[in-house]
PDB file of N, CA and C in Angstrom:
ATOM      1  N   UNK A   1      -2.335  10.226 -11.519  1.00  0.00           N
ATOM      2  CA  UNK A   1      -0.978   9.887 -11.876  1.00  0.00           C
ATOM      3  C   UNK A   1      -0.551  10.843 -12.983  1.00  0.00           C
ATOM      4  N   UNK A   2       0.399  11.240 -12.983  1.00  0.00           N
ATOM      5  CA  UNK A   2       0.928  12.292 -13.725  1.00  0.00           C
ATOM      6  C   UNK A   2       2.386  11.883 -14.436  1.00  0.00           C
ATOM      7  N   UNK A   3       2.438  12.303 -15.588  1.00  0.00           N
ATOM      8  CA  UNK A   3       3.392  11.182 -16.662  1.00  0.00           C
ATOM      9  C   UNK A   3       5.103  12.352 -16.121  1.00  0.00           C
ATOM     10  N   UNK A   4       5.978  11.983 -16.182  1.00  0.00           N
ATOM     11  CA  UNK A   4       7.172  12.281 -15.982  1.00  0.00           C
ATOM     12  C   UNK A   4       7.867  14.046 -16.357  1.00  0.00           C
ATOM     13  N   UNK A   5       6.998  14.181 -17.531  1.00  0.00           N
ATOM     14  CA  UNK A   5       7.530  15.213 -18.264  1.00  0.00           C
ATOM     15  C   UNK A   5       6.543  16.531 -17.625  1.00  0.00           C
ATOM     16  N   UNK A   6       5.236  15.793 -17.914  1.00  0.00           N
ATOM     17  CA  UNK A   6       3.979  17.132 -17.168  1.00  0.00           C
ATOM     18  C   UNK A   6       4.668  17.290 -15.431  1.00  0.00           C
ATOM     19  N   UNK A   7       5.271  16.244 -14.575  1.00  0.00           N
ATOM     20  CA  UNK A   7       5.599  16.618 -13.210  1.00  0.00           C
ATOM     21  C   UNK A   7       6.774  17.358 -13.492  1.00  0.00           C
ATOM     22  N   UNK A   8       7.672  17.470 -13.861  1.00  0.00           N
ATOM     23  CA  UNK A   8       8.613  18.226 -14.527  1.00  0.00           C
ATOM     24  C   UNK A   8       8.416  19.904 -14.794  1.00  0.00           C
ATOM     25  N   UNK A   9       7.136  19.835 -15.246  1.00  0.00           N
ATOM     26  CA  UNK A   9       6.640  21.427 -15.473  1.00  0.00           C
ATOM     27  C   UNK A   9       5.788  21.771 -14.617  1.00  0.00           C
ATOM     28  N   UNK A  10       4.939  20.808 -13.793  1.00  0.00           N
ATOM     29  CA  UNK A  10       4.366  21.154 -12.592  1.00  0.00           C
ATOM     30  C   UNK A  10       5.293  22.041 -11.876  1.00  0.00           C
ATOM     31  N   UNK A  11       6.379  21.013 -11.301  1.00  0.00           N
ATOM     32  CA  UNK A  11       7.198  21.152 -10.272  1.00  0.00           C
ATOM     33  C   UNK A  11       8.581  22.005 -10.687  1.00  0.00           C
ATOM     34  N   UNK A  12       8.256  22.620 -11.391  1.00  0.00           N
ATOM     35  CA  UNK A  12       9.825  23.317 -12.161  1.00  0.00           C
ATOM     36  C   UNK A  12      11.134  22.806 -11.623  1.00  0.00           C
ATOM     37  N   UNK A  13      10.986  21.633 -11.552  1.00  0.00           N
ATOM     38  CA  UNK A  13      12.178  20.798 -10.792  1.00  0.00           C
ATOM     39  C   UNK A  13      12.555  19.823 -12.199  1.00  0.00           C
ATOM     40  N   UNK A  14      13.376  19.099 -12.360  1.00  0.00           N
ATOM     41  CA  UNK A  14      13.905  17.793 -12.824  1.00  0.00           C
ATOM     42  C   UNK A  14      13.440  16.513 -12.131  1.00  0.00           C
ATOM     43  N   UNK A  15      12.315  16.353 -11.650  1.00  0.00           N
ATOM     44  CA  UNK A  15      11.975  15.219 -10.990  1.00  0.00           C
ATOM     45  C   UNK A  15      12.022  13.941 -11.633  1.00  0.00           C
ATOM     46  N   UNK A  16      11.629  13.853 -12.976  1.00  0.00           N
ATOM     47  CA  UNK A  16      12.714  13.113 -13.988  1.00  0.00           C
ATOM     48  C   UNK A  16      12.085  11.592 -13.608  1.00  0.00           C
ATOM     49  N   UNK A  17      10.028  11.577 -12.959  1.00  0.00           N
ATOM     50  CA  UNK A  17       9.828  10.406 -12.584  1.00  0.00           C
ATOM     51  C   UNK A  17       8.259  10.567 -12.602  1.00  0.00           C
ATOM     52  N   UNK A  18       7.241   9.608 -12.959  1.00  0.00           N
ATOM     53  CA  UNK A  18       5.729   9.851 -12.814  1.00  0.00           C
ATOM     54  C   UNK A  18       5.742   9.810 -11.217  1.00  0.00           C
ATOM     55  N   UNK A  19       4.424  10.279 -11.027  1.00  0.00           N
ATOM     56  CA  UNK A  19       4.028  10.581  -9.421  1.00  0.00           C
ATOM     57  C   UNK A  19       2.723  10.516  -9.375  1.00  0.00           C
ATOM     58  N   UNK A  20       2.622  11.467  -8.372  1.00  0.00           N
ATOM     59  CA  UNK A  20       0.918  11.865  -7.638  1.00  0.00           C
ATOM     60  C   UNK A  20       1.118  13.462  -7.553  1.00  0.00           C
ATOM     61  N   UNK A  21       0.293  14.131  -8.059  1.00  0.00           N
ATOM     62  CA  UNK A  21       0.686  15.593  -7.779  1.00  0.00           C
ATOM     63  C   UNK A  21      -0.511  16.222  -6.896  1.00  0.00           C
ATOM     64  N   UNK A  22      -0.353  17.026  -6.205  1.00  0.00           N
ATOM     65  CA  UNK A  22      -1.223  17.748  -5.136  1.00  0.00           C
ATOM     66  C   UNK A  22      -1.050  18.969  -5.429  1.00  0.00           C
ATOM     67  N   UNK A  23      -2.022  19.725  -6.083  1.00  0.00           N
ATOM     68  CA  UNK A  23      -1.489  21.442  -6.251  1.00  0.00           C
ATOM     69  C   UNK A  23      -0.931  22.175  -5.119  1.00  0.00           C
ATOM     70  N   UNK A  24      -1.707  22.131  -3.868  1.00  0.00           N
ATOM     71  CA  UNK A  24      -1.277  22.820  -3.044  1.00  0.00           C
ATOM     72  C   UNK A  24       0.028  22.005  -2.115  1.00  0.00           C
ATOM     73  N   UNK A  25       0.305  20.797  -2.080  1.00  0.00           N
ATOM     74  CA  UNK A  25       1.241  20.308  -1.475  1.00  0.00           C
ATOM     75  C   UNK A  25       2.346  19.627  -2.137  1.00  0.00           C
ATOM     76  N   UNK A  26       2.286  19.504  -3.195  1.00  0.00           N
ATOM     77  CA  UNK A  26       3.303  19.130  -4.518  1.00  0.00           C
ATOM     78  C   UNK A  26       3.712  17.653  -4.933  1.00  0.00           C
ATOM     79  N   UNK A  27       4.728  17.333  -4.860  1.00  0.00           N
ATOM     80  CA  UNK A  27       4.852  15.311  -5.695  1.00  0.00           C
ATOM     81  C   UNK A  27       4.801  14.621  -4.475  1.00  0.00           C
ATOM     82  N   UNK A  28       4.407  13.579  -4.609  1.00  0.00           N
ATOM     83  CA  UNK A  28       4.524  12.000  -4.059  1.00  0.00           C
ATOM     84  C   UNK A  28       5.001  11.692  -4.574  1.00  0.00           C
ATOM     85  N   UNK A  29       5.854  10.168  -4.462  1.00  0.00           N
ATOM     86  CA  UNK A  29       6.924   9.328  -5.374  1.00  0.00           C
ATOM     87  C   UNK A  29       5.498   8.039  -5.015  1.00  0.00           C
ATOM     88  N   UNK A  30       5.023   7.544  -5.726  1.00  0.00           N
ATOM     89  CA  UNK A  30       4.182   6.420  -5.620  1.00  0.00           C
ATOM     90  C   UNK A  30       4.603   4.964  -4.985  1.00  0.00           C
ATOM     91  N   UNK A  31       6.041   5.079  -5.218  1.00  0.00           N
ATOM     92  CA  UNK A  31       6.918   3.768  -4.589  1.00  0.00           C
ATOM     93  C   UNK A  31       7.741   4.281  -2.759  1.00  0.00           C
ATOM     94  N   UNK A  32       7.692   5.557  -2.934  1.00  0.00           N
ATOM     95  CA  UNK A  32       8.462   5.945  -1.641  1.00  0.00           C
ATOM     96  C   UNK A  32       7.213   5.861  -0.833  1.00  0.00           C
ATOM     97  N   UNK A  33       6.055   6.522  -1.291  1.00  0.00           N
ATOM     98  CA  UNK A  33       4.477   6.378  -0.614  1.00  0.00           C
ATOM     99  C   UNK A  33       4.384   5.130   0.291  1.00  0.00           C
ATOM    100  N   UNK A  34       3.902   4.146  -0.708  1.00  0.00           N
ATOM    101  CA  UNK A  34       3.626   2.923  -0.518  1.00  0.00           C
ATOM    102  C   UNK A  34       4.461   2.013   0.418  1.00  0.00           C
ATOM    103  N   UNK A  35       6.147   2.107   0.128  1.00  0.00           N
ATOM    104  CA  UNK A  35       6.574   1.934   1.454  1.00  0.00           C
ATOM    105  C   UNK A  35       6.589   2.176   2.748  1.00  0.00           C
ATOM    106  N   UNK A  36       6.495   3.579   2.596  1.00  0.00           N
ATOM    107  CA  UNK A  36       6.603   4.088   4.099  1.00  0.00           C
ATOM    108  C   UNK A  36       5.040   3.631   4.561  1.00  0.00           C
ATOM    109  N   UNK A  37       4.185   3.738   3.791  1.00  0.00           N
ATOM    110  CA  UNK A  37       2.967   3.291   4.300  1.00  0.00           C
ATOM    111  C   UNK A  37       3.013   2.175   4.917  1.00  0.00           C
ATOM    112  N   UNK A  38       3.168   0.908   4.074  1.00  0.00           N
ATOM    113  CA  UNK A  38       3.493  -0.130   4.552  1.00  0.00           C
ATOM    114  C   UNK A  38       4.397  -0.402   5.739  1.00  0.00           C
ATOM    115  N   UNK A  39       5.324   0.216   5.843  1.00  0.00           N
ATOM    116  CA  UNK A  39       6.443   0.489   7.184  1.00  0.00           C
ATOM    117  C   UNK A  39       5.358   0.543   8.163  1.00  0.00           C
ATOM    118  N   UNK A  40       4.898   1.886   8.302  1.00  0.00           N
ATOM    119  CA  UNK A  40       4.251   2.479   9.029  1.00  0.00           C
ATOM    120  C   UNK A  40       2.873   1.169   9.679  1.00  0.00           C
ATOM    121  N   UNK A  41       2.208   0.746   8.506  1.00  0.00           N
ATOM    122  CA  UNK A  41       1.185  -0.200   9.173  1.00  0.00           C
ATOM    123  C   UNK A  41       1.475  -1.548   9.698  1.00  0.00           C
ATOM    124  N   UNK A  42       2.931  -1.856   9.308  1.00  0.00           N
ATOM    125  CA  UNK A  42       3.592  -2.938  10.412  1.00  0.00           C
ATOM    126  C   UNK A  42       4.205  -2.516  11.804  1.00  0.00           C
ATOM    127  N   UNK A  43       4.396  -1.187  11.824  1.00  0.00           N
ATOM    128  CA  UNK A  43       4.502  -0.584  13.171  1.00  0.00           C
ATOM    129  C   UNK A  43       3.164  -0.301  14.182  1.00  0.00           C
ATOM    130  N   UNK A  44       2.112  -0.536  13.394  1.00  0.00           N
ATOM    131  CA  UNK A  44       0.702  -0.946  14.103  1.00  0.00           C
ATOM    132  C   UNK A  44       0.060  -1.989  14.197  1.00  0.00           C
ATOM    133  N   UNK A  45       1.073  -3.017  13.803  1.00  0.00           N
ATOM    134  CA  UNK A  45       0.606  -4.132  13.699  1.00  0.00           C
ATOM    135  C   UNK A  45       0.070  -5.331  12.895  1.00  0.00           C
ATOM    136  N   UNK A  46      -0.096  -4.309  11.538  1.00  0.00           N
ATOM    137  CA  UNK A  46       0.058  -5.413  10.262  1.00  0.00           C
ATOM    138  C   UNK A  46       0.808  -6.199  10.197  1.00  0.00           C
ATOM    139  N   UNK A  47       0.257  -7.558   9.408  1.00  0.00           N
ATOM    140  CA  UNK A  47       1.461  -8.590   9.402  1.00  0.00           C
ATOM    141  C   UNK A  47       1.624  -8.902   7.847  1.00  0.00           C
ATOM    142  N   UNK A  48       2.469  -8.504   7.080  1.00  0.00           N
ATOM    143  CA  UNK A  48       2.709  -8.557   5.987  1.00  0.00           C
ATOM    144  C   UNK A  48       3.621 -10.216   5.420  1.00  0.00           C
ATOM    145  N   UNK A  49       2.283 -10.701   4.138  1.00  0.00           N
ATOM    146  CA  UNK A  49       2.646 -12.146   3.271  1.00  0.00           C
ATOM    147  C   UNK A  49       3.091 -11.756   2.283  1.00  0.00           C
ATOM    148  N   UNK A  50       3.872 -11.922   1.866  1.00  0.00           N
ATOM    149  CA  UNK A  50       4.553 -11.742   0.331  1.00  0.00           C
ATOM    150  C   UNK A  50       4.643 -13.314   0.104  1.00  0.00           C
ATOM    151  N   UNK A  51       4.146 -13.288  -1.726  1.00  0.00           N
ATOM    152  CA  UNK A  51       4.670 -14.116  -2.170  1.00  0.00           C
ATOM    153  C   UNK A  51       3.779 -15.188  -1.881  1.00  0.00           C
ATOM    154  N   UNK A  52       2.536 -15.363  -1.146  1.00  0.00           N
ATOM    155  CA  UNK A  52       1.701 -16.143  -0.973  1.00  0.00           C
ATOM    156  C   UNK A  52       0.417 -16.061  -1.854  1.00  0.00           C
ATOM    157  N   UNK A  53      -0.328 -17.256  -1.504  1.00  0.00           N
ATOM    158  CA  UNK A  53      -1.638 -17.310  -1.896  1.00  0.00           C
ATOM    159  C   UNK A  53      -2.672 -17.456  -1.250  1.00  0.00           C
ATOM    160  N   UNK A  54      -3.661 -16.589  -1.164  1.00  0.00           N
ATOM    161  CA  UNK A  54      -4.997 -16.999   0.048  1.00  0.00           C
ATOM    162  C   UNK A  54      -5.601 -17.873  -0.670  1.00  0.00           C
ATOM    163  N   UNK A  55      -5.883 -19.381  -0.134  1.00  0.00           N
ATOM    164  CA  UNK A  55      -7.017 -19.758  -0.461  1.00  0.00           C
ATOM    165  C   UNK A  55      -8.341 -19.876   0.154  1.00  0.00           C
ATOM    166  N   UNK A  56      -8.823 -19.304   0.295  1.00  0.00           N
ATOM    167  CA  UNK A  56     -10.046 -19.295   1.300  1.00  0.00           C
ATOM    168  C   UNK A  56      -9.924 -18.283   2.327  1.00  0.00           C
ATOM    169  N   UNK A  57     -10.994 -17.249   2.394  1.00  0.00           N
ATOM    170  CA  UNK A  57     -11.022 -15.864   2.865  1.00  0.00           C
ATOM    171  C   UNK A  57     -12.643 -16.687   3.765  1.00  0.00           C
ATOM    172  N   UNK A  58     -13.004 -16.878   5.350  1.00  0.00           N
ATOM    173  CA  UNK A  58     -13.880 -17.118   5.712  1.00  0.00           C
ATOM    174  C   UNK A  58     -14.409 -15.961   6.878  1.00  0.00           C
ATOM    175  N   UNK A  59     -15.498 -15.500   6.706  1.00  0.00           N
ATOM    176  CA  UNK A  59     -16.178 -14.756   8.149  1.00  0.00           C
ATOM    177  C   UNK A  59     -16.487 -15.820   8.885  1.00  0.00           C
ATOM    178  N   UNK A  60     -16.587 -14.790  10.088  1.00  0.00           N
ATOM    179  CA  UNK A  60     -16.429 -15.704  11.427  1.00  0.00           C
ATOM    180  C   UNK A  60     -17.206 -14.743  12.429  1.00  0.00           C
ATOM    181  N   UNK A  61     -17.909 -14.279  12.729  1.00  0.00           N
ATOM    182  CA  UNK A  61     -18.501 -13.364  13.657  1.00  0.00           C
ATOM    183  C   UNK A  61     -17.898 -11.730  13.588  1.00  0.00           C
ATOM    184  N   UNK A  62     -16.718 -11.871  14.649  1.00  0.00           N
ATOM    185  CA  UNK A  62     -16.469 -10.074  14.142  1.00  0.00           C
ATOM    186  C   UNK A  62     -14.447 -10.836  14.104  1.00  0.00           C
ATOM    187  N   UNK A  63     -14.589 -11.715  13.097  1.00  0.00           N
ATOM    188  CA  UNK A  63     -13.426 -11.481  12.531  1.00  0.00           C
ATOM    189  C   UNK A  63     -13.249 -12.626  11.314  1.00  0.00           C
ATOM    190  N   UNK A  64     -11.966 -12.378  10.362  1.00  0.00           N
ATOM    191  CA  UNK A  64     -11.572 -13.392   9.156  1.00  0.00           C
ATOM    192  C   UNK A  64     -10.782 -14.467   9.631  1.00  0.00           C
ATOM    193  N   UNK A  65     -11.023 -15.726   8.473  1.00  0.00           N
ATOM    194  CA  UNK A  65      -9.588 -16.148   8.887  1.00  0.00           C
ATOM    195  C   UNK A  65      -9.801 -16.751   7.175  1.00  0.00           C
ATOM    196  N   UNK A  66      -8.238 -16.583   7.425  1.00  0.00           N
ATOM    197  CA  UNK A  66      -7.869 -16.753   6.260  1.00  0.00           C
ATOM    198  C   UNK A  66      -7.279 -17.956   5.865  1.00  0.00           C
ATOM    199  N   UNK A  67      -7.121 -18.429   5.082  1.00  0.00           N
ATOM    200  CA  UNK A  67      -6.114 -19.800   4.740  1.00  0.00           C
ATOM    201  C   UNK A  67      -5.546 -19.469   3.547  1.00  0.00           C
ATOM    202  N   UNK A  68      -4.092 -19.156   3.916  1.00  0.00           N
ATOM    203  CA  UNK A  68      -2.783 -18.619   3.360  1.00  0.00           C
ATOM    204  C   UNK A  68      -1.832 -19.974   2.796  1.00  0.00           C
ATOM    205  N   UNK A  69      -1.764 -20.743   1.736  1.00  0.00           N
ATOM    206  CA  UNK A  69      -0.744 -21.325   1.655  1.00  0.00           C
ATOM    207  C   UNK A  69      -0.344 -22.515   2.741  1.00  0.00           C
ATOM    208  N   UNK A  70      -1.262 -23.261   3.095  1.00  0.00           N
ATOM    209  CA  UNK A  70      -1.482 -24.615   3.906  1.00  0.00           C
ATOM    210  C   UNK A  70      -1.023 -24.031   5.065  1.00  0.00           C
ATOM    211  N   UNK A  71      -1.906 -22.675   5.595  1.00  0.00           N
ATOM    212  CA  UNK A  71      -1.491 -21.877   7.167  1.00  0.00           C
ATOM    213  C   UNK A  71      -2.747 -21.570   7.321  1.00  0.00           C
ATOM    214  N   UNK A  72      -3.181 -21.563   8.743  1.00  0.00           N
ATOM    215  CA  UNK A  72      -4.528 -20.917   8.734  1.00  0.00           C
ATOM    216  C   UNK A  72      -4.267 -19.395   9.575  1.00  0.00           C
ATOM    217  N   UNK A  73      -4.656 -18.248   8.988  1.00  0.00           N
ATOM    218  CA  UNK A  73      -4.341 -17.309  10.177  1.00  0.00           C
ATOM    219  C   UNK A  73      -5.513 -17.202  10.542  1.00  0.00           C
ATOM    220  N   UNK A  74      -6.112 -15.991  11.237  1.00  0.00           N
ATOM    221  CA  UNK A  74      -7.652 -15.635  12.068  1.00  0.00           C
ATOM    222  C   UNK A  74      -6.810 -14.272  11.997  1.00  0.00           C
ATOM    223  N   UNK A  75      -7.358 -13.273  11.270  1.00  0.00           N
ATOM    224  CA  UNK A  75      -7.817 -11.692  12.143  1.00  0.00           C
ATOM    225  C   UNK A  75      -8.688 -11.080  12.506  1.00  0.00           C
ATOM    226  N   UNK A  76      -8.279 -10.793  13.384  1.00  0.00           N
ATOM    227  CA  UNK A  76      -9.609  -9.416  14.159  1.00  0.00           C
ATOM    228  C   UNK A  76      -9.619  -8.318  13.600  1.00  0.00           C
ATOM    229  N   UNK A  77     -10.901  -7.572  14.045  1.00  0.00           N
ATOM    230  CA  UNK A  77     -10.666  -6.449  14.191  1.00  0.00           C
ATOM    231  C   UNK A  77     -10.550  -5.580  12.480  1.00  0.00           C
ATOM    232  N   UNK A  78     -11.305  -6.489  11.421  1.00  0.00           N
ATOM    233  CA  UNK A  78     -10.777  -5.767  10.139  1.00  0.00           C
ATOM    234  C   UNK A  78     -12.065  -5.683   9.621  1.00  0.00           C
ATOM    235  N   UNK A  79     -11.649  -4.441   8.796  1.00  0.00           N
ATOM    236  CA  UNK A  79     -12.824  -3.822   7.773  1.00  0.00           C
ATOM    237  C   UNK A  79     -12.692  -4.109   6.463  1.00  0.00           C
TER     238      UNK A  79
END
């Protein structure tokens, strides 16, 4: 993570914001990142909880289930 002023002189730009810097490929925005990421892994199928609480994370052979906030889900397929 790189503080506002050092990306500034990295990037001889006004970027005028902390980041992620890559010498050879230049800024990330850490919040534009993380969204599109997130975008991206509900377009594969993630199912995104906001605002909840797991209580109870259980294995189960070759998958979880979880108990979310008096819900039970089950996923597969996770590492």
């Amino acid at each position: 993570m790189v503080h506002q002023d050092e990306m500034n002189s990295l990037c001889g730009l006004a970027i005028n914001q902390d980041g992620l810097f890559y010498p050879q490929a230049g800024w990330l925005s850490p919040t534009e990142l993380t969204t599109n990421a997130l975008k991206y892994a509900q377009q594969q199928g993630l199912k995104l909880l906001f605002e909840h609480q797991v209580t109870q994370l259980t294995s189960q052979q070759q998958h979880w289930q979880l108990e979310v906030t008096h819900q039970a889900t089950t996923y597969k397929n996770t590492t």
